[in-house]
C-alpha atoms as a PDB file:
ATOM      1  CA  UNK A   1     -64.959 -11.065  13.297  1.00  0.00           C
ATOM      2  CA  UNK A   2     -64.082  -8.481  10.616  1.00  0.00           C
ATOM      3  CA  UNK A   3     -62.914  -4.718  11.643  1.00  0.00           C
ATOM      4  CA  UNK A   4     -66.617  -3.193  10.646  1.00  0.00           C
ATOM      5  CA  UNK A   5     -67.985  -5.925  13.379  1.00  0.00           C
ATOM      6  CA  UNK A   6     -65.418  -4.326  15.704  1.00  0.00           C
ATOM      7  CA  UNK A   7     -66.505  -1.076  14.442  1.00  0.00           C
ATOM      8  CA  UNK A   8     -70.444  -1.712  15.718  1.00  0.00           C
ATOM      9  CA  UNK A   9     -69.807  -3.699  18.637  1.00  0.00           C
ATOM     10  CA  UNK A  10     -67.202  -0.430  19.273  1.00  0.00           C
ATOM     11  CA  UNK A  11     -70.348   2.061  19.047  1.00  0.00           C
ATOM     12  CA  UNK A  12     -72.605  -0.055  20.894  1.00  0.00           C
ATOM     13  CA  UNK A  13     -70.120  -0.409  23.791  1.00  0.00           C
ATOM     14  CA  UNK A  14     -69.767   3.449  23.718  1.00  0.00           C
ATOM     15  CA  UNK A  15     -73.682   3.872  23.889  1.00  0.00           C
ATOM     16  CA  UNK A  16     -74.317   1.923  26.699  1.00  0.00           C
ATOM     17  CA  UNK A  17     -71.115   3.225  28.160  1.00  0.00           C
ATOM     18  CA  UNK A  18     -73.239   7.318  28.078  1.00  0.00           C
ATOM     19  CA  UNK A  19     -76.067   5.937  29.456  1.00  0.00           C
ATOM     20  CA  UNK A  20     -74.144   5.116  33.072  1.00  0.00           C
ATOM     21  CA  UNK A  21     -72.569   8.125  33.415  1.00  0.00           C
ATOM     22  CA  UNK A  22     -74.248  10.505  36.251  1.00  0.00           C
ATOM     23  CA  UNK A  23     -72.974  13.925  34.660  1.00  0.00           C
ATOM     24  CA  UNK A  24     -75.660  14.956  32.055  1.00  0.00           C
ATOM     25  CA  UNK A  25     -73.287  16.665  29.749  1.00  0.00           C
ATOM     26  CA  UNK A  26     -71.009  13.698  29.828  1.00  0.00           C
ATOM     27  CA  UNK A  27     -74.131  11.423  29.096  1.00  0.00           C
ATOM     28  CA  UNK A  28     -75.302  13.519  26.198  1.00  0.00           C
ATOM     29  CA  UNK A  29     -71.379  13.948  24.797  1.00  0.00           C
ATOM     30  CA  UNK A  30     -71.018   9.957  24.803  1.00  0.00           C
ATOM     31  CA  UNK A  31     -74.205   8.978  23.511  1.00  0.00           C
ATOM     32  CA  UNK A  32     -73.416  11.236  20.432  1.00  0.00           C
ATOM     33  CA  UNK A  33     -70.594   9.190  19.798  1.00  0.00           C
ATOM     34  CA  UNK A  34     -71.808   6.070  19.697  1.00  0.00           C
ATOM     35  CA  UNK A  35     -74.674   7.222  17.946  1.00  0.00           C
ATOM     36  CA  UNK A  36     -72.443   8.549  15.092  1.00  0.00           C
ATOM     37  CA  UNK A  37     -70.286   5.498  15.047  1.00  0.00           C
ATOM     38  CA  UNK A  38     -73.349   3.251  14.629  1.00  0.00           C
ATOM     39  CA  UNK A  39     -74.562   5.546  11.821  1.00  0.00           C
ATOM     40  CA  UNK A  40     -71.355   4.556  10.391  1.00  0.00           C
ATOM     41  CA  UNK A  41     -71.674   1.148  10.977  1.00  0.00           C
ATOM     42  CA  UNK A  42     -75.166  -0.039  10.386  1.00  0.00           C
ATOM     43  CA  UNK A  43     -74.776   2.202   6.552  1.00  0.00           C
ATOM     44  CA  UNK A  44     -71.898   0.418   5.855  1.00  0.00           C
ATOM     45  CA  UNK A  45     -73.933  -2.639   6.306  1.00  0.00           C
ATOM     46  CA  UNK A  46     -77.255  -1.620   4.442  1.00  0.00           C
ATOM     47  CA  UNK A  47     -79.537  -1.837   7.927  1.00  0.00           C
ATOM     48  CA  UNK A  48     -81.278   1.286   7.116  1.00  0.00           C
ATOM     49  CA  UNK A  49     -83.733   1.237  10.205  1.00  0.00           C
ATOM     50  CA  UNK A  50     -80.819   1.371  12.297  1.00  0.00           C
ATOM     51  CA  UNK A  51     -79.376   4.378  10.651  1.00  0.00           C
ATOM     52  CA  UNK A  52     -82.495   6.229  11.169  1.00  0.00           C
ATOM     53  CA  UNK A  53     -82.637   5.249  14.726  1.00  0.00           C
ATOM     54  CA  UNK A  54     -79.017   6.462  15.496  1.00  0.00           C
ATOM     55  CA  UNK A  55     -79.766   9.352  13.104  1.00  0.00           C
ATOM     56  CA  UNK A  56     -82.559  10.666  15.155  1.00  0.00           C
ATOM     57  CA  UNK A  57     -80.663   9.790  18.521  1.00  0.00           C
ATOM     58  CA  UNK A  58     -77.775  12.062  17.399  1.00  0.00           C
ATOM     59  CA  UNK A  59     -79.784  14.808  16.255  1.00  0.00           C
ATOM     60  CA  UNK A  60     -81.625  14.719  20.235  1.00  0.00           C
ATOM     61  CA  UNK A  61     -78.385  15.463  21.306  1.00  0.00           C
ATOM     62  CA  UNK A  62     -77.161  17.562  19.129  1.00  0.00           C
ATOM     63  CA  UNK A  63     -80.074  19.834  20.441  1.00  0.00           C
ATOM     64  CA  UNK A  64     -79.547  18.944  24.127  1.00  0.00           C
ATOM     65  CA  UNK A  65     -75.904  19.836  23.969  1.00  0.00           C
ATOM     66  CA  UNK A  66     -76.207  23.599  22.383  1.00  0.00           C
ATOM     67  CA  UNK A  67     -78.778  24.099  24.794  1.00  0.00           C
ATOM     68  CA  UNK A  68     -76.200  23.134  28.131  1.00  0.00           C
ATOM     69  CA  UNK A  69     -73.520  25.009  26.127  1.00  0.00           C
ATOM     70  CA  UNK A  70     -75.364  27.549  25.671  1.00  0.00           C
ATOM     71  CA  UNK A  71     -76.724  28.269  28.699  1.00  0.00           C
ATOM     72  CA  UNK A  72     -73.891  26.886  31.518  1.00  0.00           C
ATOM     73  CA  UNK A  73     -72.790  30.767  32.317  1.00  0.00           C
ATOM     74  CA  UNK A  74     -76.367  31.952  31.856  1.00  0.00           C
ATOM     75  CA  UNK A  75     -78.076  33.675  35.021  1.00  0.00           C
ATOM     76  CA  UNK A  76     -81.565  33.036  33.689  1.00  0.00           C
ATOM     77  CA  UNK A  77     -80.988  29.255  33.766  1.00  0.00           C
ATOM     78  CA  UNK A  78     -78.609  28.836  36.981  1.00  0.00           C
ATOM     79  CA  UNK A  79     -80.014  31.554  40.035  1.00  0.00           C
ATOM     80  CA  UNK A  80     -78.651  31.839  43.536  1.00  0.00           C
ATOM     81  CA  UNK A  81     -81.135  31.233  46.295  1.00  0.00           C
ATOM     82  CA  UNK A  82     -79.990  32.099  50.110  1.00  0.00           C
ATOM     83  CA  UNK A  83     -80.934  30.306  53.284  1.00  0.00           C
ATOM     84  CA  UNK A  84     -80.688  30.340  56.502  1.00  0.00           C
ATOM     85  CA  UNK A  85     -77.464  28.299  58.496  1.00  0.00           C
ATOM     86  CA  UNK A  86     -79.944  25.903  59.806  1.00  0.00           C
ATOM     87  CA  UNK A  87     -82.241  25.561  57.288  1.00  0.00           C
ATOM     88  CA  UNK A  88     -83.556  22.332  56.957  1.00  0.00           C
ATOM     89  CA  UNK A  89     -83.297  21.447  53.645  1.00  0.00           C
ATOM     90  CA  UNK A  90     -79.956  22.772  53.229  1.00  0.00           C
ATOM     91  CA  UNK A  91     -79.110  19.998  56.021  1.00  0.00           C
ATOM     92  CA  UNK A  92     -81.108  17.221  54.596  1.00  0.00           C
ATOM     93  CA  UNK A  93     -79.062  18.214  51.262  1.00  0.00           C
ATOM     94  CA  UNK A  94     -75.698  17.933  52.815  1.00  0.00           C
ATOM     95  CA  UNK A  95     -76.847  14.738  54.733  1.00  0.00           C
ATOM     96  CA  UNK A  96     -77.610  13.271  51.035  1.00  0.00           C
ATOM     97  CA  UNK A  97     -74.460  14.473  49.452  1.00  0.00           C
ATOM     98  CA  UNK A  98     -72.173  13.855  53.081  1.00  0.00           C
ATOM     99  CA  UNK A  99     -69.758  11.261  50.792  1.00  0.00           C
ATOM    100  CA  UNK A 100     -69.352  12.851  47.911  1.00  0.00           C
ATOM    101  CA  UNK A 101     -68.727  16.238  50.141  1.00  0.00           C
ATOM    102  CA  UNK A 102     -66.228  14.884  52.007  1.00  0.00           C
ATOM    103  CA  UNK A 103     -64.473  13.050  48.712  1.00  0.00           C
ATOM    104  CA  UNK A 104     -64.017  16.426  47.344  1.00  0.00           C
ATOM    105  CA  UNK A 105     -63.811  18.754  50.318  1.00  0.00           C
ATOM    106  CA  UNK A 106     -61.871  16.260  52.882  1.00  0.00           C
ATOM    107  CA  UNK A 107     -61.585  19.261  55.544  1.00  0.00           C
ATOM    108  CA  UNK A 108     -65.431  20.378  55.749  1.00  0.00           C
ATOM    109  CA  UNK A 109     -66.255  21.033  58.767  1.00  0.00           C
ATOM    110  CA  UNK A 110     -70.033  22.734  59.329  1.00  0.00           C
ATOM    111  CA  UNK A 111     -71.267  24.219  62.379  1.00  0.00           C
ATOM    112  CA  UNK A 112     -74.204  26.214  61.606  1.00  0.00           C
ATOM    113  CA  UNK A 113     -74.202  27.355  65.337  1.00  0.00           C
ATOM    114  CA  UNK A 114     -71.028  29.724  64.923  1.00  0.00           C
ATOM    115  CA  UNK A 115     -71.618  33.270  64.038  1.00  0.00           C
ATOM    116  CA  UNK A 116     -71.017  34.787  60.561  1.00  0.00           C
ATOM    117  CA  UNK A 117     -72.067  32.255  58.538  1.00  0.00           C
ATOM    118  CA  UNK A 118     -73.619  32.257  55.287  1.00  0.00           C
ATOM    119  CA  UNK A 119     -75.463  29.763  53.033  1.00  0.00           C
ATOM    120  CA  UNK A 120     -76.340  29.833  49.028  1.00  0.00           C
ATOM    121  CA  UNK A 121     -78.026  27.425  47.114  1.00  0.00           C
ATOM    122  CA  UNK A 122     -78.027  27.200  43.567  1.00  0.00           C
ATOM    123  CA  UNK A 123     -80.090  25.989  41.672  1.00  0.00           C
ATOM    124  CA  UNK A 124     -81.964  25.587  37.849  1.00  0.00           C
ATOM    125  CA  UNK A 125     -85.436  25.366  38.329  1.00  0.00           C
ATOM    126  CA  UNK A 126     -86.378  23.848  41.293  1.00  0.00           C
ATOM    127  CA  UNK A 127     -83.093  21.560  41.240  1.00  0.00           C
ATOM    128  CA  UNK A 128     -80.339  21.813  43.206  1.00  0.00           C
ATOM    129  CA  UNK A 129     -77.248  21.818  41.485  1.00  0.00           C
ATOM    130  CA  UNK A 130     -74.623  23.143  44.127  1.00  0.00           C
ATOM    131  CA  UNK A 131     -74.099  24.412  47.542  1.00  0.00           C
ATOM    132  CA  UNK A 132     -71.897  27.077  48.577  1.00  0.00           C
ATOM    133  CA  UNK A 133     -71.430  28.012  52.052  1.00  0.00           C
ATOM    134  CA  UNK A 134     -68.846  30.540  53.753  1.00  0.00           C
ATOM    135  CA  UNK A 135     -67.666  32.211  57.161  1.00  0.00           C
ATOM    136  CA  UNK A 136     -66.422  35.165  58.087  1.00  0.00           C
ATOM    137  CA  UNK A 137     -62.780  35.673  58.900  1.00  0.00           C
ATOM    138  CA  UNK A 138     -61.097  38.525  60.330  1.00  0.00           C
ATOM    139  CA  UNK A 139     -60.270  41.859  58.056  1.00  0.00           C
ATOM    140  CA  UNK A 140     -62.775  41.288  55.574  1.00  0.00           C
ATOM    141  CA  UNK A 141     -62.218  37.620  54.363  1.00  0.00           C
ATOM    142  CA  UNK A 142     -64.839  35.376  53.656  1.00  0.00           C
ATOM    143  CA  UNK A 143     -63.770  31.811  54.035  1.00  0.00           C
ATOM    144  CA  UNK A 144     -65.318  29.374  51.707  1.00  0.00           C
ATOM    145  CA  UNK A 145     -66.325  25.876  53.664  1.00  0.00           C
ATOM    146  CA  UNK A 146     -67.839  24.279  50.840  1.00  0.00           C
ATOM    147  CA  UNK A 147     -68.241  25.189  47.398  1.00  0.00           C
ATOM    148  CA  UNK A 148     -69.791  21.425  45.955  1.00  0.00           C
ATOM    149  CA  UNK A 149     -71.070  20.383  42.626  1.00  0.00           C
ATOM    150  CA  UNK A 150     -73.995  17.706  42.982  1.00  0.00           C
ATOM    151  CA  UNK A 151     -72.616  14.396  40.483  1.00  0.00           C
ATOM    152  CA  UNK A 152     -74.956  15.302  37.599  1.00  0.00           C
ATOM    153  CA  UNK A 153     -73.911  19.264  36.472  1.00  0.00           C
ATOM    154  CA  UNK A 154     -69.985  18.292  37.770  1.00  0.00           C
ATOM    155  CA  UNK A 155     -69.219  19.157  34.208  1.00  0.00           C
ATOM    156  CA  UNK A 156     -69.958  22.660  35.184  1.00  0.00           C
ATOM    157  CA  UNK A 157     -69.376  25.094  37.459  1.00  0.00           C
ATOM    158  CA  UNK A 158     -72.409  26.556  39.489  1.00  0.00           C
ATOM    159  CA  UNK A 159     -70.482  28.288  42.246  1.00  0.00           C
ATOM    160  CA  UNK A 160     -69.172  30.730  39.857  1.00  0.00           C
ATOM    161  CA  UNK A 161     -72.702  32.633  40.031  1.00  0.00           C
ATOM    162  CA  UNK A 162     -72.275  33.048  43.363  1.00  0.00           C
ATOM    163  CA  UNK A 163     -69.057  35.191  43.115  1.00  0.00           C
ATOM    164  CA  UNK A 164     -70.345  36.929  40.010  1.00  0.00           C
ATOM    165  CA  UNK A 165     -72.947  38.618  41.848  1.00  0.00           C
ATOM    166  CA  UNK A 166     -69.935  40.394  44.316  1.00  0.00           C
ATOM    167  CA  UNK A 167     -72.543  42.510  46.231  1.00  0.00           C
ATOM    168  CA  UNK A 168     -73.599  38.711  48.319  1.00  0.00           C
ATOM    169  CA  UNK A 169     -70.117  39.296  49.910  1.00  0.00           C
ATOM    170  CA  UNK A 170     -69.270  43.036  49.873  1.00  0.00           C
ATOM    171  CA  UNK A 171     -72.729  44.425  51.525  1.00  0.00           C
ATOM    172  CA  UNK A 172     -71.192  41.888  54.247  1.00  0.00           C
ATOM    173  CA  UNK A 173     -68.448  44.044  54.802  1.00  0.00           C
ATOM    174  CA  UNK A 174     -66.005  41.798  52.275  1.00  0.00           C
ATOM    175  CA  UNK A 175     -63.249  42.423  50.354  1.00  0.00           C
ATOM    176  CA  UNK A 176     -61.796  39.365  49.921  1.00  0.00           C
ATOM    177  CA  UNK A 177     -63.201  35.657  49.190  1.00  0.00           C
ATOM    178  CA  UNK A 178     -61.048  32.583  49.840  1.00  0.00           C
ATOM    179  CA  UNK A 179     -61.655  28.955  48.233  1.00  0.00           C
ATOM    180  CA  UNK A 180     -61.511  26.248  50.641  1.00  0.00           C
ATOM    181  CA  UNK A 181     -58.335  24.588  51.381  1.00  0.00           C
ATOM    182  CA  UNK A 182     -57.073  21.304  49.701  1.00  0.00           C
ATOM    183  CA  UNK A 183     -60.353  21.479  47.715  1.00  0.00           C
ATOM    184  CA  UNK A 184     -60.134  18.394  45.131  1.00  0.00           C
ATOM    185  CA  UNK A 185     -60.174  19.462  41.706  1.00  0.00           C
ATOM    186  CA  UNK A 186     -60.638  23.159  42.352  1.00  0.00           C
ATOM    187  CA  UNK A 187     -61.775  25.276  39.288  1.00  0.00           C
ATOM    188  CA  UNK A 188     -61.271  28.905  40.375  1.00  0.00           C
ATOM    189  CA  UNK A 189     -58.258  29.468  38.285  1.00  0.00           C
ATOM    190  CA  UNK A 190     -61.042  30.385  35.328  1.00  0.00           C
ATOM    191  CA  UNK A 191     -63.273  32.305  37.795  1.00  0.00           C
ATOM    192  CA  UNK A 192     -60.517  35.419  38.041  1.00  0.00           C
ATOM    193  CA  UNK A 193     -59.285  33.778  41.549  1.00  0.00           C
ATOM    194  CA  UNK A 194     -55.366  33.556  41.636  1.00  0.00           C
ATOM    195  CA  UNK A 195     -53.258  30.807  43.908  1.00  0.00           C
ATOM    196  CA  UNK A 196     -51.911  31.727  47.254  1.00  0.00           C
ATOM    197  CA  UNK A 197     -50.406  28.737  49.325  1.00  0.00           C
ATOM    198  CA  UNK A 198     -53.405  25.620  49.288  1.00  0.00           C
ATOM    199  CA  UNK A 199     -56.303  27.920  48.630  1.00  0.00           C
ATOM    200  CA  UNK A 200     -57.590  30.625  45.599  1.00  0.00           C
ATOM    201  CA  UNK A 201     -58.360  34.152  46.151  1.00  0.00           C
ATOM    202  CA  UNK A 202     -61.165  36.614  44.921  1.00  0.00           C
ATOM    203  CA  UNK A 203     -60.307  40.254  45.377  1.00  0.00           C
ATOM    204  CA  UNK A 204     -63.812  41.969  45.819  1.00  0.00           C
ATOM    205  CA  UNK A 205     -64.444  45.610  43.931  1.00  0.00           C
ATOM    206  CA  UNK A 206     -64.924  48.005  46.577  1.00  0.00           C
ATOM    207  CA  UNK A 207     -68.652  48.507  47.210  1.00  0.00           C
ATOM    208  CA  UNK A 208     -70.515  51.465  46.063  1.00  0.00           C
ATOM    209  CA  UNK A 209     -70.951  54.468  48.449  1.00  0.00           C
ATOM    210  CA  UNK A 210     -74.078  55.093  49.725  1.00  0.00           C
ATOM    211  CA  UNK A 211     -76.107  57.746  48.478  1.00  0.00           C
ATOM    212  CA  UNK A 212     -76.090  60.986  50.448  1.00  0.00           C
ATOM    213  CA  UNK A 213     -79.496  61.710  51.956  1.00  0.00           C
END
């Protein structure tokens, strides 16, 4: 076996790698580089159908990619839907993500019978692409119990549209948001949250004054 046999078994290995991969941007990222090794490969080698093939693969994601690039920060493509605590398909969506919850949050703990709790979906279309839920603590802090990614948009991060949109937490009363505790992998550092002890912190703008009748 020559290196240019290395060279297309290389790409094909990297092509079927993409297409296990549950995060969609990952998927798309890999296939694109097996697909351009395999260009590579199957000119060197004359096998023009091939090169077409990979050709036109590349170019699909090519064209997938700008679009998630282009639109991961985008409110028109990511919106924030509340629900109720009990809701029930907020619980049947917890139930189906417990594991993967609990890998990446390993101190959730939900009760949606205590008092001052609040739940956001979020979601593109009519898919579900995270979960954040919160409680209220004393002085005007709202607690973050989960803030979770579903496996397939983990290449992004959903919750930030939550704390965009400020006025979900200060028409509550809050100043102040805090990520949950020994969160796995925690991403708020880029959301304008700064480190205090095992957790991140949002300071709130102060919410407008009412309008004098």
């Amino acid at each position: 076996m020559n290196w240019l046999d290395l060279v297309g078994w290389a790409g094909s290995a990297v092509l079927v790698w993409s297409l296990l991969q549950s995060r969609v941007l990952r998927l798309r990222a890999l296939n694109l580089v097996g697909s351009a090794v395999l260009i590579g490969y199957n000119a060197a080698i004359e096998v023009w159908p091939m090169v077409g093939l990979n050709v036109v693969l590349a170019a699909i994601n090519i064209w997938y990619l700008r679009g998630m690039l282009a639109t991961r920060h985008d409110e028109k493509t990511y919106q924030v839907v509340e629900v109720g605590v009990g809701d029930q398909f907020l619980a049947h969506t917890l139930r189906v993500h417990a594991a993967d919850i609990i890998r990446f949050n390993p101190d959730f703990h939900w009760d949606p019978e205590v008092a001052g709790r609040s739940a956001f979906l979020v979601v593109t279309a009519d898919e579900v692409v995270g979960v954040v839920l919160s409680h209220a603590e004393a002085r005007g802090v709202a607690q973050i119990d989960l803030d979770y990614v579903t496996p397939k948009f983990r290449d992004f991060t959903p919750g930030e549209f939550v704390y965009r949109r400020s006025h979900l937490f200060t028409e509550r009363g809050f100043h102040r948001v805090v990520s949950p505790p020994r969160m796995v992998a925690p991403y708020y550092h880029r959301l304008g949250f700064r480190p205090e002890g095992d957790s991140y912190v949002l300071d709130l703008p102060a919410a407008p004054a009412a309008d004098p009748a």
